[in-house]
N, C-alpha and C. Protein backbone atom coordinates (compact mmCIF):
# COMPACT_ATOMS: atom_id res chain seq x y z
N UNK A 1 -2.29 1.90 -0.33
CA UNK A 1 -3.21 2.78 -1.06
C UNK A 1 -2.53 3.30 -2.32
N UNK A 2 -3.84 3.22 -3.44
CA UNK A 2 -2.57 3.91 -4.47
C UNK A 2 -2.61 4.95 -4.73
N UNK A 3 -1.54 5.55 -5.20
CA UNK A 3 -1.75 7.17 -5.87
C UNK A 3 -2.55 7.75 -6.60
N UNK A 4 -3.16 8.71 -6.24
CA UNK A 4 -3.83 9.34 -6.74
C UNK A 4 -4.06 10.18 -8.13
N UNK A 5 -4.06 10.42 -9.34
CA UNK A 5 -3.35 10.98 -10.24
C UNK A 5 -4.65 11.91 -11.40
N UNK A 6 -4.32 13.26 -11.52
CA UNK A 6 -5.47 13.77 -12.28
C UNK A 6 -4.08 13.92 -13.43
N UNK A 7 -5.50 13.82 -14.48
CA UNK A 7 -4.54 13.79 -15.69
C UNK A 7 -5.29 15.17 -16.50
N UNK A 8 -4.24 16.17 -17.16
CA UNK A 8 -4.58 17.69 -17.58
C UNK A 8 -4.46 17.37 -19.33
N UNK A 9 -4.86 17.45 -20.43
CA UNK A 9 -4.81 17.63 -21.54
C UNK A 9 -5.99 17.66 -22.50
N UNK A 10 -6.00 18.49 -23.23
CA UNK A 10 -7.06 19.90 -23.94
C UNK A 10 -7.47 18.55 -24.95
N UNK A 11 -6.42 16.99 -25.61
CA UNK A 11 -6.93 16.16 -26.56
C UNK A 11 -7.39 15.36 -26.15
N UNK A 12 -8.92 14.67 -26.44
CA UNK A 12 -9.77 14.08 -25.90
C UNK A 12 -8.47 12.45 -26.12
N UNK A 13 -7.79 12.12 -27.01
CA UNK A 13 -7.40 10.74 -27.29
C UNK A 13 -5.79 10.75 -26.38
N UNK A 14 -5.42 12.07 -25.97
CA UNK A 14 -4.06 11.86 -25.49
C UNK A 14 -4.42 11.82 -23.88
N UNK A 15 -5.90 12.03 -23.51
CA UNK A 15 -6.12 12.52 -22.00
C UNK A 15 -7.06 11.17 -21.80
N UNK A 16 -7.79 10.37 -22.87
CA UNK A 16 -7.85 9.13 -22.30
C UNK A 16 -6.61 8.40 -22.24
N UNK A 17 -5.65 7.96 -23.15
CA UNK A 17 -4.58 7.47 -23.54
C UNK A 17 -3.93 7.47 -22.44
N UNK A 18 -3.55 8.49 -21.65
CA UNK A 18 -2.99 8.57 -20.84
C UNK A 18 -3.60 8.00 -19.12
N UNK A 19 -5.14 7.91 -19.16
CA UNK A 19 -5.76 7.70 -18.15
C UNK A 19 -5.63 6.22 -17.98
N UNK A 20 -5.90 5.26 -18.88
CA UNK A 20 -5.50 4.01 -19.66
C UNK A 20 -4.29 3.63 -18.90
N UNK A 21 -3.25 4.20 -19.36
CA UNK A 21 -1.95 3.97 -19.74
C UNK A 21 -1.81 3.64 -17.67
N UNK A 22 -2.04 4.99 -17.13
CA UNK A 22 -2.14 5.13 -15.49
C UNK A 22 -2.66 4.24 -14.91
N UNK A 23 -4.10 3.81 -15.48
CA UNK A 23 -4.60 2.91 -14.48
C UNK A 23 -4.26 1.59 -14.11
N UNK A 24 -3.21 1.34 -14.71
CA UNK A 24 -2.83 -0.09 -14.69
C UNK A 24 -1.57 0.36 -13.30
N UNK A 25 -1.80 1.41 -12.66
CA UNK A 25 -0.81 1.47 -11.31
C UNK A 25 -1.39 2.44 -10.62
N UNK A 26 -2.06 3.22 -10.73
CA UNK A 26 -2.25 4.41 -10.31
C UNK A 26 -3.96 4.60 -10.36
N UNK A 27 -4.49 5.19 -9.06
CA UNK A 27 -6.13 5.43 -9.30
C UNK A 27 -6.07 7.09 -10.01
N UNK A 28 -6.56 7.04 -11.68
CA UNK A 28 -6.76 8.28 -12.34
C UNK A 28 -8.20 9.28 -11.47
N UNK A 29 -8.34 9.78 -10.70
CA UNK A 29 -9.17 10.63 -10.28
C UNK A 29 -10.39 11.34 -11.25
N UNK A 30 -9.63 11.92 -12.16
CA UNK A 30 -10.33 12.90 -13.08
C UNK A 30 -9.78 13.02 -14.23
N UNK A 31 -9.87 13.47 -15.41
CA UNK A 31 -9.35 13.81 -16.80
C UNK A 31 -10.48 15.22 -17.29
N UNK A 32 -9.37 15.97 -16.90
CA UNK A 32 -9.41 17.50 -17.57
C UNK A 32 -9.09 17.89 -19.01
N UNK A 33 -10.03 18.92 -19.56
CA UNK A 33 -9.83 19.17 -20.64
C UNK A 33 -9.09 20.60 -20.70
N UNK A 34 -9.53 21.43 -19.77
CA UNK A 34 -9.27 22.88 -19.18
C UNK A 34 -8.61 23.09 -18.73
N UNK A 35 -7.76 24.30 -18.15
CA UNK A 35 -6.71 24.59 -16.96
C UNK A 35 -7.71 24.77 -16.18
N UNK A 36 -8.77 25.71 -16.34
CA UNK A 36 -9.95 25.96 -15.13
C UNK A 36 -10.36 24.83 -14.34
N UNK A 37 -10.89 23.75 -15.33
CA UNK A 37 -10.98 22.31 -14.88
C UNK A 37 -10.06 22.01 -13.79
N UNK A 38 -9.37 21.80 -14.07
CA UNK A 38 -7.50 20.93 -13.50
C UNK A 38 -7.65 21.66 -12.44
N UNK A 39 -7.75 23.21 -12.42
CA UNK A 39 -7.67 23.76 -10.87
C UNK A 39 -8.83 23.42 -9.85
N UNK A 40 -9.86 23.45 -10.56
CA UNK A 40 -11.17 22.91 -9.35
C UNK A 40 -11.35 21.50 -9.24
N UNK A 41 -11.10 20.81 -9.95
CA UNK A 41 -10.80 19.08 -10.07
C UNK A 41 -9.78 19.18 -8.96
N UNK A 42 -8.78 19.57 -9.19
CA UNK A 42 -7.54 19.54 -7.90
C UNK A 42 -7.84 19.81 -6.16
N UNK A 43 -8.47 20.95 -6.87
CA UNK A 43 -9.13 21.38 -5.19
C UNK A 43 -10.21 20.36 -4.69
N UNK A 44 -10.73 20.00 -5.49
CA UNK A 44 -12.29 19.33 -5.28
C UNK A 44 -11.84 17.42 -4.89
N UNK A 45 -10.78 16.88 -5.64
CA UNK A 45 -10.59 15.57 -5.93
C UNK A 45 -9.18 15.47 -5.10
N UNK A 46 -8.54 16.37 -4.26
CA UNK A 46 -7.07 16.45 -3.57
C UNK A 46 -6.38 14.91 -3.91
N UNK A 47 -6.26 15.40 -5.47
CA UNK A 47 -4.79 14.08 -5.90
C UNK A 47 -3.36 14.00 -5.49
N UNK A 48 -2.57 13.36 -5.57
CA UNK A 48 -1.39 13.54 -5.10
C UNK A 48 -0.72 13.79 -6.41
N UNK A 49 -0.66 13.72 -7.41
CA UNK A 49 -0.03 14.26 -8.43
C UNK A 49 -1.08 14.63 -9.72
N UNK A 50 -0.57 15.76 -10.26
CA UNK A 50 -1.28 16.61 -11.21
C UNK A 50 -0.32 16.36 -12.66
N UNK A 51 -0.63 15.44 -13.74
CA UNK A 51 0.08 15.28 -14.83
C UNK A 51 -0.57 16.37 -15.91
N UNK A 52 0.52 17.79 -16.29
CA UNK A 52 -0.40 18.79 -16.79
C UNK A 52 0.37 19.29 -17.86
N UNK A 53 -0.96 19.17 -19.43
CA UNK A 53 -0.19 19.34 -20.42
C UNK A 53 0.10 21.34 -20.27
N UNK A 54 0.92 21.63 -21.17
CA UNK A 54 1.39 23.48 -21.31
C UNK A 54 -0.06 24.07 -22.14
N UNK A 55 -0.26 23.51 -23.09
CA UNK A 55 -1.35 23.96 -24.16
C UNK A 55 -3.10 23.53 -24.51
N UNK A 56 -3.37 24.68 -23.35
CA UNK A 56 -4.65 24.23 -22.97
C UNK A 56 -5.77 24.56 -23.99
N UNK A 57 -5.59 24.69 -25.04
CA UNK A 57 -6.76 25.63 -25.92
C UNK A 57 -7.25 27.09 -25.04
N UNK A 58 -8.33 27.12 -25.17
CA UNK A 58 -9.42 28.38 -24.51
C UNK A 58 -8.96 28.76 -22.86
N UNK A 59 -8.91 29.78 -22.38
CA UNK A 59 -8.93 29.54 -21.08
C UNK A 59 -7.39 29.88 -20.39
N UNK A 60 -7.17 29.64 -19.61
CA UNK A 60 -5.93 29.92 -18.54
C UNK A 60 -4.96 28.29 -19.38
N UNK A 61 -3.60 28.47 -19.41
CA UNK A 61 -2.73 27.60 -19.52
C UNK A 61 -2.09 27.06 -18.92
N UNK A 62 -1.41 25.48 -19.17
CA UNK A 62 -0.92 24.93 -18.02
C UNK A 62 -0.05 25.48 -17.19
N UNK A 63 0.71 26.52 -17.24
CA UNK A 63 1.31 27.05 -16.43
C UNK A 63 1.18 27.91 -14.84
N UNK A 64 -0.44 28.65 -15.67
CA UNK A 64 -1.15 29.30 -14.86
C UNK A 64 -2.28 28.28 -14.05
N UNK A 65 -2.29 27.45 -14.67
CA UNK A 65 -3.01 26.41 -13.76
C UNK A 65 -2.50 25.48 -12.68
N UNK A 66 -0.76 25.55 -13.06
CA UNK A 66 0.37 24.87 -12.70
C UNK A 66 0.51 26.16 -10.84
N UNK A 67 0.26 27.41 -11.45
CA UNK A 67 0.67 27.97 -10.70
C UNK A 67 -0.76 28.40 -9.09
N UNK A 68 -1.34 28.25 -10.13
CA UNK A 68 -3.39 28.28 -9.15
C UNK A 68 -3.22 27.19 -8.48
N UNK A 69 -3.15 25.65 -8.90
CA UNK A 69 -2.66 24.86 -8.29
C UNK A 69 -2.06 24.45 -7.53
N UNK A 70 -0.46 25.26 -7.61
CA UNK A 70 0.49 25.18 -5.84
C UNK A 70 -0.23 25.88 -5.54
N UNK A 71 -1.38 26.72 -5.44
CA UNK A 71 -1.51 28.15 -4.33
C UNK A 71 -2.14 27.80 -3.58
N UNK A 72 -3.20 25.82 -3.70
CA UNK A 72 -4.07 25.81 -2.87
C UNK A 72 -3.40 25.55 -1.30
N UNK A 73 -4.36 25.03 -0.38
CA UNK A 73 -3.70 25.16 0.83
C UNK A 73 -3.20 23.72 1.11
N UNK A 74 -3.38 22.37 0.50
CA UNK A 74 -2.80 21.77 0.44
C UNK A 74 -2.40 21.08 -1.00
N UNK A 75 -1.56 21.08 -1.75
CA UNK A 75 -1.70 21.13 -3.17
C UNK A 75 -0.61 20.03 -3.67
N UNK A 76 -1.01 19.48 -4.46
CA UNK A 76 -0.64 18.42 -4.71
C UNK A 76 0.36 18.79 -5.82
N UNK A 77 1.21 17.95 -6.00
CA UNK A 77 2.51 17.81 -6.71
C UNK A 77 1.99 17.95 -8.85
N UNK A 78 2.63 18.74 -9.31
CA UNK A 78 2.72 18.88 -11.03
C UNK A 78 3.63 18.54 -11.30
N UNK A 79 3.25 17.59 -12.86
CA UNK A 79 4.08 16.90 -13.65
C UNK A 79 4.34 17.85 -14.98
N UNK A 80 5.09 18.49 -15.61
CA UNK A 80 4.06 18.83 -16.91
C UNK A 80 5.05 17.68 -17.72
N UNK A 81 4.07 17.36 -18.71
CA UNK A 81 4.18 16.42 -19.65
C UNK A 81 3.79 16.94 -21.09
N UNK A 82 4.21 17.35 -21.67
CA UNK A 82 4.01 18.27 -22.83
C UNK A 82 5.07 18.00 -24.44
N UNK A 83 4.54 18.55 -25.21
CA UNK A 83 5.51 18.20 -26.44
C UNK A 83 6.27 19.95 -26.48
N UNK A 84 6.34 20.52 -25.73
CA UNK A 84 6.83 22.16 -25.90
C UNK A 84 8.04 21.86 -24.85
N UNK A 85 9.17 22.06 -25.74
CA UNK A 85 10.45 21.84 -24.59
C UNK A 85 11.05 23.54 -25.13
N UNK A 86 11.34 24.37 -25.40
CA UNK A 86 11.76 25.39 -25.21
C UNK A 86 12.50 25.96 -24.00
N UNK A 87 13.24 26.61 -23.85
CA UNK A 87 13.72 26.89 -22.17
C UNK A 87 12.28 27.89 -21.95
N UNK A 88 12.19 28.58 -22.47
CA UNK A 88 11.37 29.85 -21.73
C UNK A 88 10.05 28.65 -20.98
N UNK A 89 9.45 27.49 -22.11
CA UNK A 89 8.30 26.67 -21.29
C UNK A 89 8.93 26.30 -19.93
N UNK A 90 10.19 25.85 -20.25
CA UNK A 90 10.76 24.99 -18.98
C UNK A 90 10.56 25.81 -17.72
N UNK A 91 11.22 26.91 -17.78
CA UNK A 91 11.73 28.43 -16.77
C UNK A 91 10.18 28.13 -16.41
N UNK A 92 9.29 28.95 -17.42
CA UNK A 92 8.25 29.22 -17.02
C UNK A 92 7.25 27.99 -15.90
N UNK A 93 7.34 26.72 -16.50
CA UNK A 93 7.00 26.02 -15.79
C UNK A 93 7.08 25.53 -13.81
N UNK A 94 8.40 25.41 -14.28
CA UNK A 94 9.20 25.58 -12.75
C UNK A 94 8.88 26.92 -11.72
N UNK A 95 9.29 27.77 -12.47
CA UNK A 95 8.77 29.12 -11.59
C UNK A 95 7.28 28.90 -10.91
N UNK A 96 6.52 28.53 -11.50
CA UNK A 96 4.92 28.39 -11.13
C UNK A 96 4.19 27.23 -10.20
N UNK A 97 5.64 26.39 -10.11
CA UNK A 97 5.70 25.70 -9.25
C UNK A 97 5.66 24.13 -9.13
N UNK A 98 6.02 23.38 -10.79
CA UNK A 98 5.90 22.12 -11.14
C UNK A 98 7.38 21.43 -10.64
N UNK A 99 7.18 20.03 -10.01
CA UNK A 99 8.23 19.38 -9.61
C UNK A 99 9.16 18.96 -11.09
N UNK A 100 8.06 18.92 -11.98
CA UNK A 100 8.81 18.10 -12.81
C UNK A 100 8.41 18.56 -14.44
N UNK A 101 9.03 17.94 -15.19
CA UNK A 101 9.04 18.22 -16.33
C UNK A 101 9.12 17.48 -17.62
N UNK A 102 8.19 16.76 -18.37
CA UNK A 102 8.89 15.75 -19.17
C UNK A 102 8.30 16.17 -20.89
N UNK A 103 8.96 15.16 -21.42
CA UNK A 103 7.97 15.43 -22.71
C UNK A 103 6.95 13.69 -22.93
N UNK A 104 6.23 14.49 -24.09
CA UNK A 104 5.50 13.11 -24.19
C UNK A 104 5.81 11.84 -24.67
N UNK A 105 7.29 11.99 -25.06
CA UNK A 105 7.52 10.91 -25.75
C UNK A 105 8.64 9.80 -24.96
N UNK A 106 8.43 10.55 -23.40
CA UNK A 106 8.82 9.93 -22.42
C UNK A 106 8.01 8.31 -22.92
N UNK A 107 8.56 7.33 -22.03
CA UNK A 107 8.73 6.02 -22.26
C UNK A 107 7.39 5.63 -20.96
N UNK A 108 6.44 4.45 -21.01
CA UNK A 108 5.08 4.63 -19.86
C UNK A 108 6.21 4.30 -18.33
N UNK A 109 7.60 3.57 -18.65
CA UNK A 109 7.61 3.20 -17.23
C UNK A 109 8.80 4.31 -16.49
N UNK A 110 9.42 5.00 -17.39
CA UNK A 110 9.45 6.74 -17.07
C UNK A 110 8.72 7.73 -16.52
N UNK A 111 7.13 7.48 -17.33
CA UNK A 111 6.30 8.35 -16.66
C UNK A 111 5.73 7.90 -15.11
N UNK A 112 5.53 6.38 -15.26
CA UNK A 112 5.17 6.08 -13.93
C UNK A 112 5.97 5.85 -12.68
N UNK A 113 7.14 5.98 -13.05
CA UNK A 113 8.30 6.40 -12.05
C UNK A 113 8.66 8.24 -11.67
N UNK A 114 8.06 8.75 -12.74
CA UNK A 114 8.14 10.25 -12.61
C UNK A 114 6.65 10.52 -11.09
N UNK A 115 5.54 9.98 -11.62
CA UNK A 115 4.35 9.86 -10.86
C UNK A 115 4.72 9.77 -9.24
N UNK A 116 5.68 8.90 -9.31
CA UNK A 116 6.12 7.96 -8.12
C UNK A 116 6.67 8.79 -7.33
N UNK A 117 7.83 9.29 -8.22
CA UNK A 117 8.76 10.45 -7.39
C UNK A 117 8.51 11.72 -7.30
N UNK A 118 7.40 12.00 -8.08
CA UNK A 118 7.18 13.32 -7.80
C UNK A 118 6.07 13.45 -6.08
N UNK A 119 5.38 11.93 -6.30
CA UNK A 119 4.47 12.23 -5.09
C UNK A 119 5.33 12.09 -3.68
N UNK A 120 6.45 11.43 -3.86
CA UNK A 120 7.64 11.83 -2.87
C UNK A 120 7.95 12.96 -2.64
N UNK A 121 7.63 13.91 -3.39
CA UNK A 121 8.33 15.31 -3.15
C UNK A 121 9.86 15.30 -3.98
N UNK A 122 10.04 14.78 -4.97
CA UNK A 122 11.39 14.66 -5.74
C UNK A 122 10.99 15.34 -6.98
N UNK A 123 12.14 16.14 -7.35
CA UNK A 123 11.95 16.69 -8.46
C UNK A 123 12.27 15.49 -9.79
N UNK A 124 11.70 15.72 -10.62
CA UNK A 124 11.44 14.68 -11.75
C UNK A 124 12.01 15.82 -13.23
N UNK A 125 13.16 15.44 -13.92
CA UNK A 125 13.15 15.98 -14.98
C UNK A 125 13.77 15.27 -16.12
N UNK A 126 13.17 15.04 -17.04
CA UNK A 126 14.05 13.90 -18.31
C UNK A 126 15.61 14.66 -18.51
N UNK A 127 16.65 13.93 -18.70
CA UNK A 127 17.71 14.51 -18.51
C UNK A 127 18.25 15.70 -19.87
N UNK A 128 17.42 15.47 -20.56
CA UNK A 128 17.61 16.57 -21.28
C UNK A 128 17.09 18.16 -21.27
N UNK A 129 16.26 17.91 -20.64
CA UNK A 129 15.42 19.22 -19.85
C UNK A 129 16.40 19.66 -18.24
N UNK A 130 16.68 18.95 -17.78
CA UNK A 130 17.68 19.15 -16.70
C UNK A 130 18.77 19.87 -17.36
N UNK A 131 19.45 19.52 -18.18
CA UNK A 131 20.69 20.07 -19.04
C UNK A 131 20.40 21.37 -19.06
N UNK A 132 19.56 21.52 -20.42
CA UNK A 132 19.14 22.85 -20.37
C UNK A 132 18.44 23.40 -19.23
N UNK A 133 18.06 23.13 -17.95
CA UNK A 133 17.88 23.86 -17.21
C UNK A 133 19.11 24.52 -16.41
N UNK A 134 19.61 24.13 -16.43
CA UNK A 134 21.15 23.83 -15.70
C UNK A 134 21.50 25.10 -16.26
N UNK A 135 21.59 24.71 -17.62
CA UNK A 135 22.57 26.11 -18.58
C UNK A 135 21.39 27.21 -18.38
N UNK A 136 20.04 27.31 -18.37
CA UNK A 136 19.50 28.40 -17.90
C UNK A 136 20.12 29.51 -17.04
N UNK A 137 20.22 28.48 -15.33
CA UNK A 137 20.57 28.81 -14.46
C UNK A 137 21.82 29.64 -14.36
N UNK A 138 22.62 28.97 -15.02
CA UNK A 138 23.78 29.51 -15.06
C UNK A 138 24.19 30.75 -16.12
N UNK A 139 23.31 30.51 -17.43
CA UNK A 139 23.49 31.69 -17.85
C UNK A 139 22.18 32.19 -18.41
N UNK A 140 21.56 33.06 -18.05
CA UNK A 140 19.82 33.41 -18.01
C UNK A 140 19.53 33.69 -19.15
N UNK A 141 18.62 33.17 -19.96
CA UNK A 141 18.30 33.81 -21.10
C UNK A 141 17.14 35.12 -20.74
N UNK A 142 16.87 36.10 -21.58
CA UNK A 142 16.03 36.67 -21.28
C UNK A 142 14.35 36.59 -20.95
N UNK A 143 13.61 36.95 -19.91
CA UNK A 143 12.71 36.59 -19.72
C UNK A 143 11.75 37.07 -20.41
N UNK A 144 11.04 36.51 -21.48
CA UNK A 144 10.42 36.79 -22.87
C UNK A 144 8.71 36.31 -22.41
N UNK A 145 8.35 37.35 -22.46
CA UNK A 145 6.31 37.22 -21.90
C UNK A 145 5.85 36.61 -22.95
N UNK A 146 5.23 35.84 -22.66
CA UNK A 146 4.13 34.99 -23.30
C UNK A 146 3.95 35.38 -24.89
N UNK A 147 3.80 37.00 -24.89
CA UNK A 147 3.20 37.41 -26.06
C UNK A 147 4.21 37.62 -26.87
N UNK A 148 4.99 37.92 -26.23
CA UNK A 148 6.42 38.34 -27.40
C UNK A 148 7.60 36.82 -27.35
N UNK A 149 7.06 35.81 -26.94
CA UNK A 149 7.15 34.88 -27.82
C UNK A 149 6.38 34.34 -28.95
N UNK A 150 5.02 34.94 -28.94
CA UNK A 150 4.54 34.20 -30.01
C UNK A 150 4.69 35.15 -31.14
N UNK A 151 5.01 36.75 -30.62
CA UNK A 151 5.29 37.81 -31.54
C UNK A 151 6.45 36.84 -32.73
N UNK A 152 7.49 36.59 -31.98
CA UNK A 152 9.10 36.03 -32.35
C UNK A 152 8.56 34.76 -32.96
N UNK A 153 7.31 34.02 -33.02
CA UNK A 153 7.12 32.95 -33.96
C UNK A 153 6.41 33.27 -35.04
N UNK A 154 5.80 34.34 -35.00
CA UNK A 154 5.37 34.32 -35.98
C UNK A 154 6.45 35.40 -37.17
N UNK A 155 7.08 36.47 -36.48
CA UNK A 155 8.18 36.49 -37.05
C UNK A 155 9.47 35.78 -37.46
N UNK A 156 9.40 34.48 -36.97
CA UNK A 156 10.37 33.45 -37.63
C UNK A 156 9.47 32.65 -39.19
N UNK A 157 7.96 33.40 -39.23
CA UNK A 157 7.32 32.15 -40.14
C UNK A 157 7.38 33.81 -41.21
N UNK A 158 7.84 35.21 -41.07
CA UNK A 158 8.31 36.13 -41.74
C UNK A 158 7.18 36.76 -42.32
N UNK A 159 6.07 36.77 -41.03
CA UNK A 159 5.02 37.61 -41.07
C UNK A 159 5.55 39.06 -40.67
N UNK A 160 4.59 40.16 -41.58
CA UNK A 160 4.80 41.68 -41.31
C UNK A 160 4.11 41.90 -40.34
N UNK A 161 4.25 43.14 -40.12
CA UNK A 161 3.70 43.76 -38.54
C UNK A 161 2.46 44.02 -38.80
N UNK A 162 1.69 44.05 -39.91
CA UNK A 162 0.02 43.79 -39.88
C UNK A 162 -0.19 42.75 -40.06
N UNK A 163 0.54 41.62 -40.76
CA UNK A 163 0.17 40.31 -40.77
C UNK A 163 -0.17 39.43 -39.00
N UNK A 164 1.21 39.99 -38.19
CA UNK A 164 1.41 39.83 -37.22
C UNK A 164 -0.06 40.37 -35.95
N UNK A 165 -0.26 41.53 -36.24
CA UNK A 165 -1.35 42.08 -35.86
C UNK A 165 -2.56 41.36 -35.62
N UNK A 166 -2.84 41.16 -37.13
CA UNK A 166 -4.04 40.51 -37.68
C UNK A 166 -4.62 39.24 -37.37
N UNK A 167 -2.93 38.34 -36.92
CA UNK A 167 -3.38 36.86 -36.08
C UNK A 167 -3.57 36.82 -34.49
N UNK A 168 -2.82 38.36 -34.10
CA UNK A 168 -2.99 37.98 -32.78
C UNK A 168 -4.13 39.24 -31.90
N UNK A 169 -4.79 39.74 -32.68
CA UNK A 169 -5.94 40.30 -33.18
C UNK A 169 -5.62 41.40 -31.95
N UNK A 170 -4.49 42.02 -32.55
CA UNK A 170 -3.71 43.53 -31.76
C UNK A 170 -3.47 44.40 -33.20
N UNK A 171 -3.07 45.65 -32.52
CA UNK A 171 -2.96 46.65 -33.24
C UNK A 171 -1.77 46.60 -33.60
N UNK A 172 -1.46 47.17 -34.61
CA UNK A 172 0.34 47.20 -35.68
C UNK A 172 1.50 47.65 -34.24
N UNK A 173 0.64 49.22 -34.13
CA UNK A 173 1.40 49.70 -32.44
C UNK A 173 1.39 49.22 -31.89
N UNK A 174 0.79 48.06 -31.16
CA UNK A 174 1.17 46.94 -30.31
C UNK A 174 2.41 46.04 -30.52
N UNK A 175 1.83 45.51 -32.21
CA UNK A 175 3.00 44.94 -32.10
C UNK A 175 4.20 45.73 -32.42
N UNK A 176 4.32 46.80 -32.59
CA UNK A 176 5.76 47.82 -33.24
C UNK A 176 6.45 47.87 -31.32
N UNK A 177 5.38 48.09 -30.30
CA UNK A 177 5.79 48.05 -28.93
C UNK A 177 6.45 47.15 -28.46
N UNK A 178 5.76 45.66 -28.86
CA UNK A 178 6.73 44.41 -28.30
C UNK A 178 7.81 44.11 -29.20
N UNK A 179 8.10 44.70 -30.04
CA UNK A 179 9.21 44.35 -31.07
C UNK A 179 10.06 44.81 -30.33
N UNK A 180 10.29 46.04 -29.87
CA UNK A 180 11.02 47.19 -28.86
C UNK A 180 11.71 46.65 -27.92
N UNK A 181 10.57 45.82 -27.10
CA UNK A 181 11.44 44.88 -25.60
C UNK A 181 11.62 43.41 -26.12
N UNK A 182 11.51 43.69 -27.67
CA UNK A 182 12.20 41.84 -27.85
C UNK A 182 13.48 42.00 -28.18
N UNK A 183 13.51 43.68 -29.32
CA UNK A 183 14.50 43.77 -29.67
C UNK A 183 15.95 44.03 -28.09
N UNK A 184 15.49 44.86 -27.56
CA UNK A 184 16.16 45.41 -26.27
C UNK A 184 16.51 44.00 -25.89
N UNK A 185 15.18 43.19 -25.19
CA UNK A 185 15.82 42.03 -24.52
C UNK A 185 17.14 41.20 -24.67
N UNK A 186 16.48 41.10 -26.20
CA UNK A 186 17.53 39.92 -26.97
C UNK A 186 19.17 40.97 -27.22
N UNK A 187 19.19 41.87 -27.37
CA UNK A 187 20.47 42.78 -27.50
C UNK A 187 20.40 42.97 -28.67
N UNK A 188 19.47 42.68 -29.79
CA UNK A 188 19.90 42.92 -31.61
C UNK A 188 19.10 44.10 -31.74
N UNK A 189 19.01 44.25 -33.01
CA UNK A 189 18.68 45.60 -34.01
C UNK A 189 17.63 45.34 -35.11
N UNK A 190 17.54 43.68 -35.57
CA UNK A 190 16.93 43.81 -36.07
C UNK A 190 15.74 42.47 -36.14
N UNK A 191 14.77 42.07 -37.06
CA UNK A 191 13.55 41.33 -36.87
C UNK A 191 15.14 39.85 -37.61
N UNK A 192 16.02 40.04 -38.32
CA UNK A 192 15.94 38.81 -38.58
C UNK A 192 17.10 38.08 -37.35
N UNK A 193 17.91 39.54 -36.48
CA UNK A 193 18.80 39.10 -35.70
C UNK A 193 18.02 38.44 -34.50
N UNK A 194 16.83 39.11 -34.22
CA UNK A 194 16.39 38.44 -33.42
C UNK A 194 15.41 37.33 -33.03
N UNK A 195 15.08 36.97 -34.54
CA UNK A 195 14.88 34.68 -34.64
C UNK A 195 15.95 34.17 -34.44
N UNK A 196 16.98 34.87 -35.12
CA UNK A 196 18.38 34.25 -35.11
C UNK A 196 18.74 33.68 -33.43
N UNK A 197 18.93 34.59 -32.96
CA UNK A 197 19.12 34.73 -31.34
C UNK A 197 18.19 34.02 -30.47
N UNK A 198 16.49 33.93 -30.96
CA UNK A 198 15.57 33.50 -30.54
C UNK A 198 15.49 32.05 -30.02
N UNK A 199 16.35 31.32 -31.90
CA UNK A 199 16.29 30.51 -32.27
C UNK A 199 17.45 29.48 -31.38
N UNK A 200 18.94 30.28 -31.43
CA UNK A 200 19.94 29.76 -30.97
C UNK A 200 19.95 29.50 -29.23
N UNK A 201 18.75 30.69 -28.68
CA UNK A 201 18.90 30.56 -26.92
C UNK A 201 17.42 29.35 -27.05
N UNK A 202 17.32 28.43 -28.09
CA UNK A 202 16.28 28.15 -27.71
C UNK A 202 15.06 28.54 -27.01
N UNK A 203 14.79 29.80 -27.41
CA UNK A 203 12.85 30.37 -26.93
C UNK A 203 11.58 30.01 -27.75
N UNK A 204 12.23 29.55 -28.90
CA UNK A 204 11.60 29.15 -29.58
C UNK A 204 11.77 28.60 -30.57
N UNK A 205 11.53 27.74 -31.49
CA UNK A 205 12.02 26.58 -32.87
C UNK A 205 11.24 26.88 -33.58
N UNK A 206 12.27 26.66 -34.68
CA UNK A 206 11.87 26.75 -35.96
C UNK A 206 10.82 25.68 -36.88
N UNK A 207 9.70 25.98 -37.31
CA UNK A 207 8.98 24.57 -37.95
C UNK A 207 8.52 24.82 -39.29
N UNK A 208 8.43 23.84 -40.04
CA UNK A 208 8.05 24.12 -41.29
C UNK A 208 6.63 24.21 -41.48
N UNK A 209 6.29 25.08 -41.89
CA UNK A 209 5.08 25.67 -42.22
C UNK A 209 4.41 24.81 -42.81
């Protein structure tokens, strides 16, 4: 019998692409556009592996879908497959309960060996994501919420605290609040020490605008 496999991603050409790519070993179940999707597809279609991108558009994210997902009562194994390698995605991922971890530019007979071993119950991680998980473990970076990472990106692109506001459609005091436990977290003093720091524990990268 073959494996079962729902495939999670928000782009209509990367979530056929990928269904394609599967079916030549694997029976694709479903192709989700949603995290909401992915969780009732999962429950509804009981696949043996869940290939789930991080960046879901609208709605709950792969993580939280990653994590709704282990909660069912029999729940099938997560891949995430994503172009977001950051440690905090990684941490975050794992915590919520994914075997594995890759990026997309994994190789097809990588991914279908990841498929393989994850429905074994084996953890699956490209060895560069292992590395840095490793050094996680061993030395913790700070655990940075969702929002005050994207606070710290958009302060690496050297938006002000109403600019900042204004995209993430919060108040200045909001963001003057999470500056507080980014600054605390990270140990600095100031907005440029802490991209600096941001940048170097890998939480987040730098891109050209």
């Amino acid at each position: 019998m073959r494996l079962r496999v729902l495939v999670v991603d928000d782009h209509p050409v990367v979530r056929f692409g990928l269904a394609g790519l599967l079916e030549r070993d694997f029976e694709v179940v479903a192709r989700a556009a949603t995290g909401e999707d992915a969780v009732r597809d999962a429950a509804a279609l009981e696949p043996d592996v869940v290939l789930m991108d991080l960046q879901l558009g609208a709605g709950i994210d792969g993580v939280e879908a990653t994590r709704r997902i282990r909660a069912l009562p029999e729940p099938p194994e997560v891949v995430v497959l994503t172009t977001y390698d950051s440690d905090a995605d990684v941490v975050r991922a794992v915590e919520a309960g994914a075997t594995g971890y890759l990026l997309k530019d994994a190789p097809p007979d990588q991914l279908a060996d990841a498929v393989r071993r994850a429905a074994r119950g084996e953890t699956v991680l490209s060895p560069d994501i292992a590395r840095r998980l490793m050094r996680t473990v061993r030395d913790p970076a700070p655990a940075l919420s969702r929002r005050e990472v994207e606070i710290l990106v958009h302060l690496a692109r050297g938006l002000s605290n109403r600019e900042i506001a204004k995209a993430l459609f919060i108040s200045e005091a909001t963001v003057k609040t999470h500056l507080v436990r980014i600054f605390d977290k990270l140990g600095v003093e100031t907005r440029t020490a802490a991209v600096t720091t941001a940048v170097e524990r890998k939480l987040i990268r730098l891109t050209r605008p």
